[in-house]
C-alpha atoms as a PDB file:
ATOM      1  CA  UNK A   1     -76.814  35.224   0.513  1.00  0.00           C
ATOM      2  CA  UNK A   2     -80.238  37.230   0.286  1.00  0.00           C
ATOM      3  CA  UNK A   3     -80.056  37.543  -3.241  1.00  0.00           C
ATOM      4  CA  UNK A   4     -79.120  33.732  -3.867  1.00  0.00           C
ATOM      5  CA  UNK A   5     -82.503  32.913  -1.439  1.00  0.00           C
ATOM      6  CA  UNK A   6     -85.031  35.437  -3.580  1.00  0.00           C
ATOM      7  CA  UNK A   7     -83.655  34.515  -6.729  1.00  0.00           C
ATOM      8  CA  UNK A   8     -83.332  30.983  -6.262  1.00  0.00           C
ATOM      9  CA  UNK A   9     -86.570  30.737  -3.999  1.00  0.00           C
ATOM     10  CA  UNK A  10     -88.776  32.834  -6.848  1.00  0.00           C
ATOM     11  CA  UNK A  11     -87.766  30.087  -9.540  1.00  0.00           C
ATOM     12  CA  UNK A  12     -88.862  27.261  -7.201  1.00  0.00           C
ATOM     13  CA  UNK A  13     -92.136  28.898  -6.194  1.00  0.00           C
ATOM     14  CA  UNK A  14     -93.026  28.639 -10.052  1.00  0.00           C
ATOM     15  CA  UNK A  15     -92.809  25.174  -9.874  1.00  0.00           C
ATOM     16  CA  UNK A  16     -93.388  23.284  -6.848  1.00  0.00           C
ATOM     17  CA  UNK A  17     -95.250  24.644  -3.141  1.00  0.00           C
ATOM     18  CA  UNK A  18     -91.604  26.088  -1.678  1.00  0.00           C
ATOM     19  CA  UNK A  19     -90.601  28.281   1.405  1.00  0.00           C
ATOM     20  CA  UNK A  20     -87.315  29.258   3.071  1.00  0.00           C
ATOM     21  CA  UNK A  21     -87.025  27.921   6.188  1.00  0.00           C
ATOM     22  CA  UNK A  22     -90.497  27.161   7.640  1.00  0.00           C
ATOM     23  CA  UNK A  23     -93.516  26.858   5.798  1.00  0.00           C
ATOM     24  CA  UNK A  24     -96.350  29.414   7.512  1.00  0.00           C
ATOM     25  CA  UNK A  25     -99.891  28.079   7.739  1.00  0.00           C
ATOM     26  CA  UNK A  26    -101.934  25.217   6.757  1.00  0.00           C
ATOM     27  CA  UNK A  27     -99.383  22.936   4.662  1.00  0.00           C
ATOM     28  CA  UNK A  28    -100.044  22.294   0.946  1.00  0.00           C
ATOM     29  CA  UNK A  29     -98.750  19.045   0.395  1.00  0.00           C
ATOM     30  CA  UNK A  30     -96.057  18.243  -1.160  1.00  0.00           C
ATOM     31  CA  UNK A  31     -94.380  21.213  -0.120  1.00  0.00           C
ATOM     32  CA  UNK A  32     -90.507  21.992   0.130  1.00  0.00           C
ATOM     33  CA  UNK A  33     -88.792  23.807   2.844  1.00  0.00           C
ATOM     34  CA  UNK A  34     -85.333  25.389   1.520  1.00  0.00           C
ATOM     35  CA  UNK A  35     -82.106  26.069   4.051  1.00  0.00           C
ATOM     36  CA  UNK A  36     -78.853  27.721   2.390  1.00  0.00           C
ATOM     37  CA  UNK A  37     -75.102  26.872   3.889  1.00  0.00           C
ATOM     38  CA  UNK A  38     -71.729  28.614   2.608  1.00  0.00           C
ATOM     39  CA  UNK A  39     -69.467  25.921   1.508  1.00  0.00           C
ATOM     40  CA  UNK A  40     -65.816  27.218   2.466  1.00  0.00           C
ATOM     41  CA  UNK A  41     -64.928  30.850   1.692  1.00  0.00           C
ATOM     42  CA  UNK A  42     -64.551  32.770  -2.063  1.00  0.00           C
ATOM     43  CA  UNK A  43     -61.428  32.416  -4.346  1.00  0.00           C
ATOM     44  CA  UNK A  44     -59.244  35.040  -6.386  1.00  0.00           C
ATOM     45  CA  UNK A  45     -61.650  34.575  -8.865  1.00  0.00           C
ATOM     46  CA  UNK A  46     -64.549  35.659  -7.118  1.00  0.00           C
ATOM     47  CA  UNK A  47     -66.100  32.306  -6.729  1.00  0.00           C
ATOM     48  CA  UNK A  48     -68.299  31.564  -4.192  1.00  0.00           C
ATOM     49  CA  UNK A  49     -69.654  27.667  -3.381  1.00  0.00           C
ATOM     50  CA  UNK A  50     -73.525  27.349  -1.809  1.00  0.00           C
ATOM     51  CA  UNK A  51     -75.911  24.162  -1.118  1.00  0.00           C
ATOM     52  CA  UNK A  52     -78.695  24.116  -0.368  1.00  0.00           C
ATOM     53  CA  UNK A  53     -80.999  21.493   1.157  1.00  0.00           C
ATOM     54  CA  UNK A  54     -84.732  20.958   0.110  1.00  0.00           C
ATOM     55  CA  UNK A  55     -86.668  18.778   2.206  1.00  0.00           C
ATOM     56  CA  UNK A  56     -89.839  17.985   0.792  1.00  0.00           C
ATOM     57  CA  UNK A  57     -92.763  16.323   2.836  1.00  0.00           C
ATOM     58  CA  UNK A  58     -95.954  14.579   1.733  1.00  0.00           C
ATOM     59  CA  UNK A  59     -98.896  13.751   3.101  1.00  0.00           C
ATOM     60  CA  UNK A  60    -101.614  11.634   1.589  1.00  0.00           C
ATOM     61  CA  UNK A  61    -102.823   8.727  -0.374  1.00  0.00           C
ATOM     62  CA  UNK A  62    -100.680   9.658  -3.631  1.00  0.00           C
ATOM     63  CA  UNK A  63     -96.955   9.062  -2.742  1.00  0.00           C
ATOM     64  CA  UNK A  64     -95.976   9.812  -6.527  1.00  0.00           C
ATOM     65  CA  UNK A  65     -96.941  13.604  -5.680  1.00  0.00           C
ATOM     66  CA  UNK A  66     -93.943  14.222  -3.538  1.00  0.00           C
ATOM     67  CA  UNK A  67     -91.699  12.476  -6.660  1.00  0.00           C
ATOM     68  CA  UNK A  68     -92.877  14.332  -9.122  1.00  0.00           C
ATOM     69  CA  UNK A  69     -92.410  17.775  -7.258  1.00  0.00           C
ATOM     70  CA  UNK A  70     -89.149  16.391  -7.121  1.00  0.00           C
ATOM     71  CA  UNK A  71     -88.318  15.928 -10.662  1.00  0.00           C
ATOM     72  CA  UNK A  72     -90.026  19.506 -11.449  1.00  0.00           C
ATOM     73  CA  UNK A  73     -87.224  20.561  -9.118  1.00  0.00           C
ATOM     74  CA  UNK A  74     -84.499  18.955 -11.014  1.00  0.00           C
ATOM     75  CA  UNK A  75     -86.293  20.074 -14.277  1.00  0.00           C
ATOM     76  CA  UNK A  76     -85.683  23.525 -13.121  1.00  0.00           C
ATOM     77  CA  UNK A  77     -82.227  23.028 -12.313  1.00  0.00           C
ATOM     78  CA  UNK A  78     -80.507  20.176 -14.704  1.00  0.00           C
ATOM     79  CA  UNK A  79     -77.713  18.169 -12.930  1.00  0.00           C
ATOM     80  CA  UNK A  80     -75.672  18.332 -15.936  1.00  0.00           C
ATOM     81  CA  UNK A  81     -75.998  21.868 -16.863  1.00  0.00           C
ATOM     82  CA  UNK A  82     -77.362  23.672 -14.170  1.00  0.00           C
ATOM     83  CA  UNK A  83     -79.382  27.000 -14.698  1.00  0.00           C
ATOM     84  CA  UNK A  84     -77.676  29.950 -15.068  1.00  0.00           C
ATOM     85  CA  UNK A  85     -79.439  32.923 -13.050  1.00  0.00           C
ATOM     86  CA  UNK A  86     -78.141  36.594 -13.939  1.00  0.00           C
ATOM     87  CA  UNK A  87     -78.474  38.615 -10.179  1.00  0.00           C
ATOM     88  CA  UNK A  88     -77.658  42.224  -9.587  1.00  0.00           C
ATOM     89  CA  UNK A  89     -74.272  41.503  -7.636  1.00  0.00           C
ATOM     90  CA  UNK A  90     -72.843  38.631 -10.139  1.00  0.00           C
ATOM     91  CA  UNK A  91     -74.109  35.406 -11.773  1.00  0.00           C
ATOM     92  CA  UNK A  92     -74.915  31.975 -10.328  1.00  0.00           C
ATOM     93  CA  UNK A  93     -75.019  28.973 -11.737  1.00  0.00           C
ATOM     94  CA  UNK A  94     -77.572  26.252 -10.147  1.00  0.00           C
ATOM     95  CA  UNK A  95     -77.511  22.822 -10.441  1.00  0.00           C
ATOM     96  CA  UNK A  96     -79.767  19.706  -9.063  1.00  0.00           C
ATOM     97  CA  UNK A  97     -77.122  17.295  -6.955  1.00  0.00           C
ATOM     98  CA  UNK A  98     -78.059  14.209  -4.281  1.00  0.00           C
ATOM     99  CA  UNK A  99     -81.653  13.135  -4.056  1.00  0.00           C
ATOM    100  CA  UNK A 100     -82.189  11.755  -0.570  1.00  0.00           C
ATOM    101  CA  UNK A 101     -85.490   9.806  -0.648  1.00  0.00           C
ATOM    102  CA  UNK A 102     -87.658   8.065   1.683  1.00  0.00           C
ATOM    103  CA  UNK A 103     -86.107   9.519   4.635  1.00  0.00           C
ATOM    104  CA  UNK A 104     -87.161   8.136   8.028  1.00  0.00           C
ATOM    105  CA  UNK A 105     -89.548  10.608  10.032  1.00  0.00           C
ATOM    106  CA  UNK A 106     -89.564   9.825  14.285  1.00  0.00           C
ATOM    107  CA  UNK A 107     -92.844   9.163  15.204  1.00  0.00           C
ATOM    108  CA  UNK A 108     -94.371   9.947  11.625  1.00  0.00           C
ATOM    109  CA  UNK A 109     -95.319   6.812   9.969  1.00  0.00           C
ATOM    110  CA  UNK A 110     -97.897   8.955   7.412  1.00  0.00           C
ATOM    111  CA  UNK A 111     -95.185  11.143   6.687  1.00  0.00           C
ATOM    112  CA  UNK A 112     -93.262  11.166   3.227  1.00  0.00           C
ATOM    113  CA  UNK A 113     -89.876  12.935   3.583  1.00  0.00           C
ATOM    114  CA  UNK A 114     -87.181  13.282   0.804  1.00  0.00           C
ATOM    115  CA  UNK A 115     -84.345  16.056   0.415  1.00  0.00           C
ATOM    116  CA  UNK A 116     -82.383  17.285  -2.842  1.00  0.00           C
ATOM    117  CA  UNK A 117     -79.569  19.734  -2.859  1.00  0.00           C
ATOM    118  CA  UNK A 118     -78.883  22.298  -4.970  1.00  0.00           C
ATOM    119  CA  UNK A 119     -75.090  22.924  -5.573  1.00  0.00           C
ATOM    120  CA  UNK A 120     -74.392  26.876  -6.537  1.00  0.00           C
ATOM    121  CA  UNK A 121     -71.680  28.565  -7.488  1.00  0.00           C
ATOM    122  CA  UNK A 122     -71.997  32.406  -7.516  1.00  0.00           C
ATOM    123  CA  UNK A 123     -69.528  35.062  -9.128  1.00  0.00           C
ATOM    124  CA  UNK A 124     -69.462  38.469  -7.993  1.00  0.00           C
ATOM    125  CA  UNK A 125     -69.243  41.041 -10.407  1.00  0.00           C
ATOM    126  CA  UNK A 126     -71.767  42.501 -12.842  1.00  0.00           C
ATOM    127  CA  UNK A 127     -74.694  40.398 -13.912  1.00  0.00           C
END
């Protein structure tokens, strides 16, 4: 899983104002926060199944800025033919999936939220 988070996370970071987990500091809006979940366990293949779940936030006059972060995202990964990432223990394949947006935050009317997830599918073996 560490491998999929620094290899995944470094192309993101290229792109769009990302972080796994919690973002540290003064926020740079929009920003992304990242959170990776195992989908069921590995086959005789070797194939493993991963999402994970960006939620972006915005703050600001310029709603379009928390958009367009989003479609760098999905630039980065293509729905329809994923990005293929070549990682010291196997291969991954990453691919842009559900776009959640205008999600509701309590208490938070200034508040832009959206999420996207990222559907991976990782083979172990050499890279």
């Amino acid at each position: 899983m560490k491998e999929i988070i620094k290899s995944v996370g470094k192309i993101l970071s290229e792109g769009i104002n990302y972080r796994f987990l919690r973002w540290k500091g003064k926020p740079q809006y929009p920003y992304f926060i990242g959170e990776l979940h195992r989908v069921g366990g590995s086959d005789e293949s070797g194939e493993e199944e991963y999402r994970m779940l960006l939620t972006g936030f915005y703050r600001g006059g310029d709603d379009m800025q928390l958009y367009e972060a989003a479609e760098r995202v999905g630039e980065m990964f293509p729905e329809d033919t994923g990005r293929l990432i070549r990682c010291r223990a196997g291969t991954m394949l990453v691919s842009a999936g559900e776009i959640l947006p205008d999600i509701q935050t309590e208490g938070e009317t200034e508040l832009l939220k959206m999420q996207i997830t990222l559907v991976i599918k990782r083979w172990k073996g050499k890279g």
